[in-house]
C-alpha atoms as a PDB file:
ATOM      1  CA  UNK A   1       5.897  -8.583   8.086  1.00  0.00           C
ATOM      2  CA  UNK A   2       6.286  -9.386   4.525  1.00  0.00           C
ATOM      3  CA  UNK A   3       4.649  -9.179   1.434  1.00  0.00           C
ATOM      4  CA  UNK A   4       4.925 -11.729  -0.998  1.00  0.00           C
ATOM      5  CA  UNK A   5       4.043 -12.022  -4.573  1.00  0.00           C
ATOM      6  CA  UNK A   6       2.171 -15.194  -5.116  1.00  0.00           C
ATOM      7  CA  UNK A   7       1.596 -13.958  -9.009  1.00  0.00           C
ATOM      8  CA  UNK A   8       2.169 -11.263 -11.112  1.00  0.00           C
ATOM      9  CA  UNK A   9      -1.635  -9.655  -9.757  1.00  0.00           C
ATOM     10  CA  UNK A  10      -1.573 -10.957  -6.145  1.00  0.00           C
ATOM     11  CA  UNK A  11       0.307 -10.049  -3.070  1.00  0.00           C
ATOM     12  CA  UNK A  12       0.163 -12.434   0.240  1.00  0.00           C
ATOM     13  CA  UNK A  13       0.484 -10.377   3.296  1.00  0.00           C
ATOM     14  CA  UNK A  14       1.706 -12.446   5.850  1.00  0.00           C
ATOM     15  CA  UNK A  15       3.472 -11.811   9.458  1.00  0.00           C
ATOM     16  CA  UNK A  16       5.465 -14.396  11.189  1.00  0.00           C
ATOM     17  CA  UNK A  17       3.878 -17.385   8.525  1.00  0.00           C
ATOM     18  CA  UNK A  18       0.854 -16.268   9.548  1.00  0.00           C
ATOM     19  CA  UNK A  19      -1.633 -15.275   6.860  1.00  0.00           C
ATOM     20  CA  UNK A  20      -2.828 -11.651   7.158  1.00  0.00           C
ATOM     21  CA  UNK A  21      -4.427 -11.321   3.694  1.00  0.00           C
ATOM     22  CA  UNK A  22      -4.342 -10.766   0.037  1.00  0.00           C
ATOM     23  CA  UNK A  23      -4.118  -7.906  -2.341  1.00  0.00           C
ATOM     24  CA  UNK A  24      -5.274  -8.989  -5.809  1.00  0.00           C
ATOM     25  CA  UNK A  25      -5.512  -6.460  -8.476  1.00  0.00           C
ATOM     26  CA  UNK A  26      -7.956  -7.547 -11.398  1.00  0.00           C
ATOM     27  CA  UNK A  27      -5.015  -7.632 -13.934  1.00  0.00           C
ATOM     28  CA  UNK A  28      -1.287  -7.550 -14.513  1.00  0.00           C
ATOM     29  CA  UNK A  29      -2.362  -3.453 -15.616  1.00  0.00           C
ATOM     30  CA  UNK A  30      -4.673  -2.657 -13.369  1.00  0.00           C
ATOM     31  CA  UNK A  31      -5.189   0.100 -11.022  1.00  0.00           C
ATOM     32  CA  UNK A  32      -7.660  -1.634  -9.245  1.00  0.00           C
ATOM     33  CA  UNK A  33      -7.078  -4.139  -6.991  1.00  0.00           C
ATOM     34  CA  UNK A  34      -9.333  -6.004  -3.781  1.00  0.00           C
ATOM     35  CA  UNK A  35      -7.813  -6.485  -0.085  1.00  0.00           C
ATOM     36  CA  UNK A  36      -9.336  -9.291   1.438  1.00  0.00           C
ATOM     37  CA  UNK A  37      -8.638  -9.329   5.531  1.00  0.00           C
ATOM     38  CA  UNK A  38      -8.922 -12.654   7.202  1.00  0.00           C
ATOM     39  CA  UNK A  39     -10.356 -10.646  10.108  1.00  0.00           C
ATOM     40  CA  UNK A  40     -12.362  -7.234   9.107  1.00  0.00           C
ATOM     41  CA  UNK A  41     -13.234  -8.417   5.323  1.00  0.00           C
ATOM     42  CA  UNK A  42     -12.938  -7.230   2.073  1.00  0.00           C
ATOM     43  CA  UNK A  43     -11.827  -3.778   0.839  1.00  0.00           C
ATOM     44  CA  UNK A  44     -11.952  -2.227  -2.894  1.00  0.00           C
ATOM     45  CA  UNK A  45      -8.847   0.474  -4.440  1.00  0.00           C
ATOM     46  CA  UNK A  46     -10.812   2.084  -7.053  1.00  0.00           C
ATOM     47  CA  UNK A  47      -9.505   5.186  -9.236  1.00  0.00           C
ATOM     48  CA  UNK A  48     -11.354   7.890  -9.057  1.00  0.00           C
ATOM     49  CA  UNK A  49      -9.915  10.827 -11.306  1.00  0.00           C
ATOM     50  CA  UNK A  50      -9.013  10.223 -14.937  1.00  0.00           C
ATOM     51  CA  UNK A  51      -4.891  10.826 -14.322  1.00  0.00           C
ATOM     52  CA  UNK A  52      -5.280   8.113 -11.579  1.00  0.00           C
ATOM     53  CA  UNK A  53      -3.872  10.332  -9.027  1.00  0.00           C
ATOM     54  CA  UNK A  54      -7.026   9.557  -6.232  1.00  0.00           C
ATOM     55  CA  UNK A  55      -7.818   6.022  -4.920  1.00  0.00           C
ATOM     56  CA  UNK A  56     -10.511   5.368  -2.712  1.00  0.00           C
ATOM     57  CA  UNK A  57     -10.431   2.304  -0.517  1.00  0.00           C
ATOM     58  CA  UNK A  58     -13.954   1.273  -0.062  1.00  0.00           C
ATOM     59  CA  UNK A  59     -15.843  -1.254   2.543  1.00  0.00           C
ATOM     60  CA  UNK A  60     -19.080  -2.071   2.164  1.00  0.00           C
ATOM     61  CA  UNK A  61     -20.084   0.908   0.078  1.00  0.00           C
ATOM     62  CA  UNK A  62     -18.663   3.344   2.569  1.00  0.00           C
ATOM     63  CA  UNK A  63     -14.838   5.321   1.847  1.00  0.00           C
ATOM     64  CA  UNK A  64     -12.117   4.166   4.396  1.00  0.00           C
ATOM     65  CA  UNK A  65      -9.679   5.884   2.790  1.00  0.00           C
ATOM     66  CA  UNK A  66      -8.565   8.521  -0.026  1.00  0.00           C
ATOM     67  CA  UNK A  67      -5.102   8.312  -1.447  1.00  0.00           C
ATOM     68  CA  UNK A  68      -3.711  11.168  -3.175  1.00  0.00           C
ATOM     69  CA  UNK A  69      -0.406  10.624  -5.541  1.00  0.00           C
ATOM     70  CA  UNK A  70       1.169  14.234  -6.301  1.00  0.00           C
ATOM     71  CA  UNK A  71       3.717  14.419  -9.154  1.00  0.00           C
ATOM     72  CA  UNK A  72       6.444  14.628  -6.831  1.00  0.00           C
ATOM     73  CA  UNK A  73       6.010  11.570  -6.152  1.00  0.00           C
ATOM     74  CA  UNK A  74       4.495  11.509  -2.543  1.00  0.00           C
ATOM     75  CA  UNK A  75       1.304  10.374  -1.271  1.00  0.00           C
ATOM     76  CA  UNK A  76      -1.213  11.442   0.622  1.00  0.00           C
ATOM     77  CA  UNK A  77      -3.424   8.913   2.412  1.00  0.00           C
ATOM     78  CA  UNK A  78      -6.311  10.366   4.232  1.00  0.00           C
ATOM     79  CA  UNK A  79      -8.025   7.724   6.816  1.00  0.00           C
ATOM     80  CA  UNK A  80     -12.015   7.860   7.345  1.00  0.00           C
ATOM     81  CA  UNK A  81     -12.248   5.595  10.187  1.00  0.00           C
ATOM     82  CA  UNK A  82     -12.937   7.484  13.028  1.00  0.00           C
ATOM     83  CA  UNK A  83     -14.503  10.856  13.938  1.00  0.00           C
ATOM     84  CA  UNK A  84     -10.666  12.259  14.183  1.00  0.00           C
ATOM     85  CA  UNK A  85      -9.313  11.669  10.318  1.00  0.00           C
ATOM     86  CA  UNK A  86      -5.648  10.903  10.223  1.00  0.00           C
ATOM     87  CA  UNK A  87      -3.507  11.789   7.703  1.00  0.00           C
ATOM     88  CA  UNK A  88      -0.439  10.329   6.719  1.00  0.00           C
ATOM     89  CA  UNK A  89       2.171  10.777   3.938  1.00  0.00           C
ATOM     90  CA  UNK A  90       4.128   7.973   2.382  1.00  0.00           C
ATOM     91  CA  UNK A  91       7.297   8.984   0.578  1.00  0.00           C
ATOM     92  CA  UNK A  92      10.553   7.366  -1.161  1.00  0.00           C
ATOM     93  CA  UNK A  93      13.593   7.808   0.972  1.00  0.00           C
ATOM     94  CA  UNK A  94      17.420   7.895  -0.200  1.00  0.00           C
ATOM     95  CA  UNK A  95      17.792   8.312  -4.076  1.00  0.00           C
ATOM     96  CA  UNK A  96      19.152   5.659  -5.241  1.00  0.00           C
ATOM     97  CA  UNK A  97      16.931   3.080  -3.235  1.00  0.00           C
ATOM     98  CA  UNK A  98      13.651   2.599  -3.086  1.00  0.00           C
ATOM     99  CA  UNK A  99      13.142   2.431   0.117  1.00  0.00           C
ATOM    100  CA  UNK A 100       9.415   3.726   1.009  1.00  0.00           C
ATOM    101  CA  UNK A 101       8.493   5.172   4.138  1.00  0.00           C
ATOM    102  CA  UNK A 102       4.738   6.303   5.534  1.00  0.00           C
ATOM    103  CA  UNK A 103       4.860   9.111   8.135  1.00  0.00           C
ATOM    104  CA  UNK A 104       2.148  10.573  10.392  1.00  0.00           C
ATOM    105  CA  UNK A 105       1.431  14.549  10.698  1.00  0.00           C
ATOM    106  CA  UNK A 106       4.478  15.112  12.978  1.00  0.00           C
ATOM    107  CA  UNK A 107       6.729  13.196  10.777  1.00  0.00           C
ATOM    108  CA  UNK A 108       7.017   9.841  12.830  1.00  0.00           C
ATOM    109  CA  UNK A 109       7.603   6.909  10.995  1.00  0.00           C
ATOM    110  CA  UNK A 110       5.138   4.578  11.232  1.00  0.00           C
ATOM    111  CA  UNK A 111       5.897   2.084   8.373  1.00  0.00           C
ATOM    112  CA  UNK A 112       9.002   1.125   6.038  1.00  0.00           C
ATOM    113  CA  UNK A 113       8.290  -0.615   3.008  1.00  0.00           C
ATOM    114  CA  UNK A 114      11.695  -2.135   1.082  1.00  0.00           C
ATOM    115  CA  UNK A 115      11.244  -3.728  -1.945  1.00  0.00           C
ATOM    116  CA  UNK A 116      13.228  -6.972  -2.729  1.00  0.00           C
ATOM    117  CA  UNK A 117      13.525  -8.331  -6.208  1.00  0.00           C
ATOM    118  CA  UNK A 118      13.087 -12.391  -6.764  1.00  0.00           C
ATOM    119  CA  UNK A 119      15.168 -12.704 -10.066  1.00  0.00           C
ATOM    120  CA  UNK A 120      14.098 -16.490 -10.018  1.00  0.00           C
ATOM    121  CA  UNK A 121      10.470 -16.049 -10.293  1.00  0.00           C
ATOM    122  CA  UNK A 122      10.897 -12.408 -11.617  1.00  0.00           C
ATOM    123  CA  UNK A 123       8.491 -10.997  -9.095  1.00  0.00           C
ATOM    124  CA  UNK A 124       9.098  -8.367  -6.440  1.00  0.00           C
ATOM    125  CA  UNK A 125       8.237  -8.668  -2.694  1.00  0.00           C
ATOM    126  CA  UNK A 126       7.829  -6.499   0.125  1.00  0.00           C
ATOM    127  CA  UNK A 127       9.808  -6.343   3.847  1.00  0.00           C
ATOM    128  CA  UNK A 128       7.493  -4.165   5.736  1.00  0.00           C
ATOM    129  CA  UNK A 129       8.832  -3.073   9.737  1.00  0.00           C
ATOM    130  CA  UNK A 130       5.994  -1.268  11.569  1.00  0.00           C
ATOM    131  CA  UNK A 131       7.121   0.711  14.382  1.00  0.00           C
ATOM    132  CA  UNK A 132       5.368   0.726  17.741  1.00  0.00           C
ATOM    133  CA  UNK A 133       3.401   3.673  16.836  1.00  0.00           C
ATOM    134  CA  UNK A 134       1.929   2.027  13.495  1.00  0.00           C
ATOM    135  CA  UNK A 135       1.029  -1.477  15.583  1.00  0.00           C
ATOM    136  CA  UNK A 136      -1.206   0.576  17.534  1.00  0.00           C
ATOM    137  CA  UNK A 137      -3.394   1.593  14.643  1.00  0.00           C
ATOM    138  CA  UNK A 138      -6.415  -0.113  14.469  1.00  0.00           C
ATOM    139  CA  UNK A 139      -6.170  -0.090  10.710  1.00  0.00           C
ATOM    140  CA  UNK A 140      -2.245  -0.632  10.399  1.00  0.00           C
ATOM    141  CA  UNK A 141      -2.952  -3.992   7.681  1.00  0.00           C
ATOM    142  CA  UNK A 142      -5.000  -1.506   5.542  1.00  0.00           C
ATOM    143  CA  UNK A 143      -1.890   0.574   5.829  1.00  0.00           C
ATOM    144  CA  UNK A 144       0.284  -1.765   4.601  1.00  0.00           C
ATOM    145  CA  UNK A 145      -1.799  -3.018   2.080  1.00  0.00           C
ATOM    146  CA  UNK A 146      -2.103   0.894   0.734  1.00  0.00           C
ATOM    147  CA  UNK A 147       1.350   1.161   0.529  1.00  0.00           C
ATOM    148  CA  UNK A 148       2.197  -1.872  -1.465  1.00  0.00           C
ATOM    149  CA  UNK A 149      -0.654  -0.522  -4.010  1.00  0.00           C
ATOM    150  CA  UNK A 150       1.164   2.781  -4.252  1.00  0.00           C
ATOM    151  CA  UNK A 151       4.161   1.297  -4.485  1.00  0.00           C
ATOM    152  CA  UNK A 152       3.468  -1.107  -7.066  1.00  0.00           C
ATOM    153  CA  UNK A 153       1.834   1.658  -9.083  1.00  0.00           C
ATOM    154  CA  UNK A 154       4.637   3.629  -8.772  1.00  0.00           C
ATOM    155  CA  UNK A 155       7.340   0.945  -9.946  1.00  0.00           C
ATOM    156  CA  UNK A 156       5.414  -0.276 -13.301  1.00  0.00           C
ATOM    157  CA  UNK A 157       5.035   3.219 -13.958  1.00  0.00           C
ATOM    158  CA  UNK A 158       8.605   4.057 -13.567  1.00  0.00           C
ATOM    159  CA  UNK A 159       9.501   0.662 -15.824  1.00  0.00           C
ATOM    160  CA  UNK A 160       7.255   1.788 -18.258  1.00  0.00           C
ATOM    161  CA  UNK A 161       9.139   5.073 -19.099  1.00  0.00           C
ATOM    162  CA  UNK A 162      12.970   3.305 -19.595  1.00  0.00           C
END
C-alpha cells in the first residue's frame, strides 16, 4: 500500500494502482484534514483541545475515532466502531529513522508506516505494509489514513523547530 502526495495538502491512498482514497487537509497548515473512502464515505480529523493533542475522526456526525498525541511522542488511537473499543498505539521506531509503527493492546504490529522523501517534487510519501492481523480490521484504511495524519503532524512540527 502506498501513500502518495498528489500536493502539498492531499495524500492518494492507493494499493496495488488501485485507488483506496484521499486525505486532503484544508491547507498546507492545517490540522484538519477530510478522508474520503471510495467505499464507506467521507470522514472528518477535527482538533478538539487547544494544544492539538486530541483528534476526533467523525462520520456522519457520529465519533469513529479519538486520537490522543502525548509529548513523548506516541499516540493513542481509540476506535468507536463496535460495542468492543479497540485501542491501539502508534509509535516511532529506531532513532535515527522514522520509521512509524501502530500496535494493538498486546503489542502486535499491525501497521508500518515509512516515510520516503521525493526530492524532485519536494513532497514526502508513505510505504505502508499491513500485517495479516491489521487486513482483518474492518476499519484498517481509516487506520492508515490516521497514521499518515499523525505522522504528517508530527514531521512539520519537528521541521518547524530546526
Amino acid at each position: 500500500m502506498k501513500a502518495k502526495a498528489v500536493s502539498h495538502t492531499q495524500y492518494i491512498l492507493s494499493d496495488n494502482g488501485r485507488e483506496n482514497g484521499t486525505l486532503r487537509f484544508d491547507n498546507w497548515f492545517s490540522n484538519q484534514a477530510t478522508l474520503k473512502i471510495t467505499d464507506d464515505g467521507d470522514f472528518r480529523f477535527i482538533p478538539v483541545n487547544f494544544f492539538r493533542t486530541h483528534y476526533q475522526v467523525i462520520q456522519n456526525e457520529s465519533v469513529r475515532f479519538n486520537l490522543y498525541r502525548s509529548w513523548r511522542g506516541t499516540t493513542r488511537i481509540e476506535s468507536h466502531f463496535s460495542s468492543n473499543n479497540e485501542q491501539f498505539i502508534m509509535q516511532r521506531r529506531g532513532f535515527f529513522s522514522a520509521v512509524y509503527v501502530l500496535v494493538d493492546k498486546d503489542k502486535r504490529e499491525l501497521i508500518t508506516l515509512k516515510p520516503e522523501f521525493d526530492w524532485r517534487r519536494f513532497k514526502r510519501n508513505f510505504n505502508i505494509e499491513i500485517s495479516a492481523a491489521g487486513q482483518r480490521k474492518q476499519y484498517s484504511l481509516i487506520l492508515v489514513a490516521s497514521m499518515v495524519f499523525i505522522a504528517r503532524i508530527m514531521q512539520r512540527k519537528r521541521a518547524a523547530r530546526h
